[in-house]
N, C-alpha and C. Protein backbone atom coordinates (compact mmCIF):
# COMPACT_ATOMS: atom_id res chain seq x y z
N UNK A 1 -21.47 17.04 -143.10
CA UNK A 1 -22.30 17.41 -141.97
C UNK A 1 -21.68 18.64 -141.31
N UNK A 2 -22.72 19.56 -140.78
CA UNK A 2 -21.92 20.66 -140.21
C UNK A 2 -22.36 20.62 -139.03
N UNK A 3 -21.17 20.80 -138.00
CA UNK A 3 -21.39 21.39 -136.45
C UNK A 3 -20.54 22.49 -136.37
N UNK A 4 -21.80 23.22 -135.81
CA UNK A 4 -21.01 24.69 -135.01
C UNK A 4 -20.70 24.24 -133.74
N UNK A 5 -19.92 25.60 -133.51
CA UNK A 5 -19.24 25.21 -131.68
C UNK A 5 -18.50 26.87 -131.97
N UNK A 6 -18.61 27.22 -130.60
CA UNK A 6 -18.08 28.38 -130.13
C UNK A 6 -16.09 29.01 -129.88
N UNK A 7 -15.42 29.50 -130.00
CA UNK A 7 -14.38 29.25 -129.93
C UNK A 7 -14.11 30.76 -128.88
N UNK A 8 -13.25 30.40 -127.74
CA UNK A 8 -12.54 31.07 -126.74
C UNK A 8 -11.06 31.62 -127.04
N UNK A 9 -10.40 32.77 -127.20
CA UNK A 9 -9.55 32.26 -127.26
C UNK A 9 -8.52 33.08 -125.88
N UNK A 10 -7.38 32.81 -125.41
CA UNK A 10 -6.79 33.47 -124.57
C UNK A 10 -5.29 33.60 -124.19
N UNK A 11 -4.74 34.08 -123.74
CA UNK A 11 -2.98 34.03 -124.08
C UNK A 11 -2.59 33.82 -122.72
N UNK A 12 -1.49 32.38 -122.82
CA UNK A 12 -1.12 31.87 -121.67
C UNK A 12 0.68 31.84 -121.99
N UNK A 13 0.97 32.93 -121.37
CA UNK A 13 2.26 32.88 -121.35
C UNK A 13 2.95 33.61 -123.35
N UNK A 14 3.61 32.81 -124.08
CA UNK A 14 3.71 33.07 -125.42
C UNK A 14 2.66 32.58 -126.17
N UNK A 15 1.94 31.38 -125.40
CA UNK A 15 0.96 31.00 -126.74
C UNK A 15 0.23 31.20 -126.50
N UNK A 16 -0.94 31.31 -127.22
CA UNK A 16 -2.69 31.56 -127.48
C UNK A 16 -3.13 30.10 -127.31
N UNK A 17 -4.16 30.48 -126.25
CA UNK A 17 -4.71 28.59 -126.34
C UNK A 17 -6.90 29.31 -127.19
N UNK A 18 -7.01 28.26 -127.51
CA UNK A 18 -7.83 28.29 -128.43
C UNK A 18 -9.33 27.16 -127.82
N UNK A 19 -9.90 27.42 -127.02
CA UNK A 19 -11.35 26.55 -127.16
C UNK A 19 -12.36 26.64 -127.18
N UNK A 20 -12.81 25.06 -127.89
CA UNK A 20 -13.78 25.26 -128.50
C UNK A 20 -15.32 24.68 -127.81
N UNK A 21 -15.84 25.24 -127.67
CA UNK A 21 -17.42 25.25 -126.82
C UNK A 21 -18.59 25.08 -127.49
N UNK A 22 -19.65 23.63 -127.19
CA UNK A 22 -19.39 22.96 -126.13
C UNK A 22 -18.47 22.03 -126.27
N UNK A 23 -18.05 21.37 -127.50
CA UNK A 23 -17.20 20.46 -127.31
C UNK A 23 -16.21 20.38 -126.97
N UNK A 24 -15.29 20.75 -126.03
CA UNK A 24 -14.07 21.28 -124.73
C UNK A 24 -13.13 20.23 -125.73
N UNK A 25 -12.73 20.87 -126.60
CA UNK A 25 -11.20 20.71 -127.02
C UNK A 25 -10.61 21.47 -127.30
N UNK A 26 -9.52 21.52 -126.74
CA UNK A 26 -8.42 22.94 -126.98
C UNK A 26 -7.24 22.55 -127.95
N UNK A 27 -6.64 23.64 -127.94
CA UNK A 27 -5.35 23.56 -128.69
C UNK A 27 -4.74 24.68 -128.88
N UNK A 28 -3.36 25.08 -129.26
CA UNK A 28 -2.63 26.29 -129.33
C UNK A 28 -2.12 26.78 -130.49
N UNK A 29 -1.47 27.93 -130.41
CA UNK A 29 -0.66 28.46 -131.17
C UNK A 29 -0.07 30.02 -130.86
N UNK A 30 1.15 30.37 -131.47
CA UNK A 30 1.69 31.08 -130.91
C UNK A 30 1.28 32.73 -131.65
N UNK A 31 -0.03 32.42 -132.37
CA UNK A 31 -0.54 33.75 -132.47
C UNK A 31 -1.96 33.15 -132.34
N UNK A 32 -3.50 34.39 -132.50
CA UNK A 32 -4.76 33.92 -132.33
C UNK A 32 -4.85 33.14 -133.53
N UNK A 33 -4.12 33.50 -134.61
CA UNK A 33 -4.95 33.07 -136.07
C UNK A 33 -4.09 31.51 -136.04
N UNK A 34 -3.36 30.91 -135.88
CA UNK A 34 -2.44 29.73 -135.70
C UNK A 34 -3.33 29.38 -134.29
N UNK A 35 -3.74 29.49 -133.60
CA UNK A 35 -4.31 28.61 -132.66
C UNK A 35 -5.33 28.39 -133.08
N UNK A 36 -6.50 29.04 -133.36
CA UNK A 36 -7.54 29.07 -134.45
C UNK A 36 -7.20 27.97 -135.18
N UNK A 37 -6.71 27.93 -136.22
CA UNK A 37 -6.16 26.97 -137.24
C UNK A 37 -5.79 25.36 -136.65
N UNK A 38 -5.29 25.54 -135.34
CA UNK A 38 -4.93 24.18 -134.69
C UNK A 38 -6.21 24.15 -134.32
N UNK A 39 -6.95 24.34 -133.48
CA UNK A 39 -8.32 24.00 -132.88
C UNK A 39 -9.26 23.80 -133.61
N UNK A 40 -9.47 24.33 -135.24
CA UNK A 40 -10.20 23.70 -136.06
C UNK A 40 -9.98 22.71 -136.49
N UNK A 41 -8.45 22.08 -136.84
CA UNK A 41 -8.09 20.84 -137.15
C UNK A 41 -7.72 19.48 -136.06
N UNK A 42 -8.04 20.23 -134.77
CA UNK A 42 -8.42 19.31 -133.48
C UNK A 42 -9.43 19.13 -133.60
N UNK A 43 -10.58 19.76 -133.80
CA UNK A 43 -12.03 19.59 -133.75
C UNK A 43 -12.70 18.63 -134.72
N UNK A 44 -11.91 18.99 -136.08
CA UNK A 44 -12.33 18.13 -137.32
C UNK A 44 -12.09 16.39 -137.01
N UNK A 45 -11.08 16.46 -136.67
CA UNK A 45 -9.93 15.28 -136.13
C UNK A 45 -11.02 14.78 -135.03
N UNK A 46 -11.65 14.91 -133.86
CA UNK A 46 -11.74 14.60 -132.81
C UNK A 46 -13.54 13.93 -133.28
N UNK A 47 -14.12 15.23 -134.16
CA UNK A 47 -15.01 14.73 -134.34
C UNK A 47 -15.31 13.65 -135.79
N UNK A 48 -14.57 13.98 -136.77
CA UNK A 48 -14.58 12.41 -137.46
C UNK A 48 -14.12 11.17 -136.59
N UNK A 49 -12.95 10.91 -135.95
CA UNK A 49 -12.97 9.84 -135.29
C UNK A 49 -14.44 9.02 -134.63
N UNK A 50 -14.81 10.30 -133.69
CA UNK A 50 -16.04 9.74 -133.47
C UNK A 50 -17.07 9.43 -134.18
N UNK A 51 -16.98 9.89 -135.29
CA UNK A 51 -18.29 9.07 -136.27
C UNK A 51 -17.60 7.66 -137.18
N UNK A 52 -16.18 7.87 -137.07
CA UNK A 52 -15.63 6.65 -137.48
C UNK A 52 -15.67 5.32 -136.73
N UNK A 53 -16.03 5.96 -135.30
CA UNK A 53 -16.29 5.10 -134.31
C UNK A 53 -17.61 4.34 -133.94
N UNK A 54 -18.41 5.21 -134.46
CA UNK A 54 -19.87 5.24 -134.21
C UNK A 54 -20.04 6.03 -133.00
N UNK A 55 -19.38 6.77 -132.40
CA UNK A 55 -19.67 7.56 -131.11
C UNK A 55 -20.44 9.11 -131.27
N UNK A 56 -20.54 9.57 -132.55
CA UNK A 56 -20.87 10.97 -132.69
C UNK A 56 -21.64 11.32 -132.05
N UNK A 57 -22.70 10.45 -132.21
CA UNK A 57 -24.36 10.75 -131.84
C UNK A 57 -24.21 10.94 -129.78
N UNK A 58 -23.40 10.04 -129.85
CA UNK A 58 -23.48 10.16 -128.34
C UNK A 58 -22.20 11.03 -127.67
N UNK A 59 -21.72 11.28 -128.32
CA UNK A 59 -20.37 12.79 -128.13
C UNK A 59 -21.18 13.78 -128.24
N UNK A 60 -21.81 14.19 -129.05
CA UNK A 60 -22.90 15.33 -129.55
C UNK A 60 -23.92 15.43 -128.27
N UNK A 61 -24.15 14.50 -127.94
CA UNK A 61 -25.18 14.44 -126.99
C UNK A 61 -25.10 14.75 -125.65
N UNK A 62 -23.50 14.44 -124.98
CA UNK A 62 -23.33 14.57 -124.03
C UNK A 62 -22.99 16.21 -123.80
N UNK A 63 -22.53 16.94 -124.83
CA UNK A 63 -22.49 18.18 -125.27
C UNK A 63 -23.22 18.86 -125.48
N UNK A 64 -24.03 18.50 -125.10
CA UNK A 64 -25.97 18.88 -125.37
C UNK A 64 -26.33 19.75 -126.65
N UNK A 65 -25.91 18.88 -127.48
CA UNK A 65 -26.16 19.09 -128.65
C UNK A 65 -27.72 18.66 -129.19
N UNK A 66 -28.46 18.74 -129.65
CA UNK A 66 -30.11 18.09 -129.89
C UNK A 66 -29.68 17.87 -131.88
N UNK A 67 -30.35 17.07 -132.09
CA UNK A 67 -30.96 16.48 -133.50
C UNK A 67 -32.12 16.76 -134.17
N UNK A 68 -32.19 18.35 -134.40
CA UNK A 68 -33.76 18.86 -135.03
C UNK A 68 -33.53 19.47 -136.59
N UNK A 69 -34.81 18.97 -137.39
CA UNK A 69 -34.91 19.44 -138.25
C UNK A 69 -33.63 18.78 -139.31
N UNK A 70 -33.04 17.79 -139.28
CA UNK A 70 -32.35 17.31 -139.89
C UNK A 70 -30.39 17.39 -139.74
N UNK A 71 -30.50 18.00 -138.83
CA UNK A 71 -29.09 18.91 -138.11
C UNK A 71 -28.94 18.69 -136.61
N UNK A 72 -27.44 18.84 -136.76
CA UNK A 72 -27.24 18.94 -135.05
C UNK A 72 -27.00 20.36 -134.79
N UNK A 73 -27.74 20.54 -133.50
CA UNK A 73 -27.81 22.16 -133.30
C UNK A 73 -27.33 22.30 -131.67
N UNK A 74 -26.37 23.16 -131.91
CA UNK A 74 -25.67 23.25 -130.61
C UNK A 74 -26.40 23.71 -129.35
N UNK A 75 -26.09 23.66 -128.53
CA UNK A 75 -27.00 24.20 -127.18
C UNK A 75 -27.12 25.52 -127.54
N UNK A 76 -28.38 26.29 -127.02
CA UNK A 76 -28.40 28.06 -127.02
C UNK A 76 -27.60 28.59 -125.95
N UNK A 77 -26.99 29.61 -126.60
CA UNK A 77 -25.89 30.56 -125.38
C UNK A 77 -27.04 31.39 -125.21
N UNK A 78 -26.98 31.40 -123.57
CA UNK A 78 -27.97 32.39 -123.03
C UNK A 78 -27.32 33.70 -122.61
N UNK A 79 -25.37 33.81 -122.11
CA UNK A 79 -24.80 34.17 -122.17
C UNK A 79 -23.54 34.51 -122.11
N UNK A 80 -22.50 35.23 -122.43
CA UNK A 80 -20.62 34.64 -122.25
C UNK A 80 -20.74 35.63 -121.41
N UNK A 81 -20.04 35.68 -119.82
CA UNK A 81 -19.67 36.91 -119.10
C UNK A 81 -18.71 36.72 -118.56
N UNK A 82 -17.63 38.04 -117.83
CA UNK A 82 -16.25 37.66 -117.04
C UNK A 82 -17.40 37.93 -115.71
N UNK A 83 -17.00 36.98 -115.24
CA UNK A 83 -17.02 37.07 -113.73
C UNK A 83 -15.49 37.37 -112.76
N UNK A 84 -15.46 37.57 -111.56
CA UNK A 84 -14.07 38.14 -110.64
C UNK A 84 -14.59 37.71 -109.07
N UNK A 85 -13.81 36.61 -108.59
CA UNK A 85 -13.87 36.14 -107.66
C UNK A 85 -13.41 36.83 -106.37
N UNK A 86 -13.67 37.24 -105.45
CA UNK A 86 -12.80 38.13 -104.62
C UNK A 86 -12.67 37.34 -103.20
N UNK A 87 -11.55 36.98 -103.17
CA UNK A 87 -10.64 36.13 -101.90
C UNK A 87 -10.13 36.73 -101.12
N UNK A 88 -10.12 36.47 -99.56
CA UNK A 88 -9.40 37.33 -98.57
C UNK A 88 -7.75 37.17 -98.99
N UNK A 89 -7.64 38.22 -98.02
CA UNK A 89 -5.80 37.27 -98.64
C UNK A 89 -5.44 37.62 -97.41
């Protein structure tokens, strides 16, 4: 079965943290391509359990994932933007 999901990635300190959207599991590594690599094998991991569990359908779901056409199809990105908060100081 295939699920897509989006991947973030960003550098916190020495390591690269890596997540993955919508299903909000992260993971690291100390370059992009090694965090990458951990966050796909968090993802694989996180989501077989749940079908080992019987939970997929409803992990998927809460992730607003939909069930069309024979597939799970991830939510539509309408769009990724930086936003900048501006605080008195």
């Amino acid at each position: 079965m295939r699920i897509d999901y989006r991947v973030q990635i960003w550098k916190e300190g020495p390591q690269f943290v890596a997540h993955a959207m919508p299903i909000d599991v992260v993971s690291s590594g100390d370059t992009p391509d090694r965090a990458r690599a951990a966050l796909d094998e968090a993802v694989t991991l996180f989501l077989s359990t749940a079908q080992e569990k019987g939970t997929l359908r409803e992990v998927l779901e809460e992730c607003f994932y939909e069930f069309r056409d024979g597939s799970w199809q991830p939510p539509e990105w309408v769009s990724v933007e930086r936003h900048t908060a501006l605080l008195n100081a």
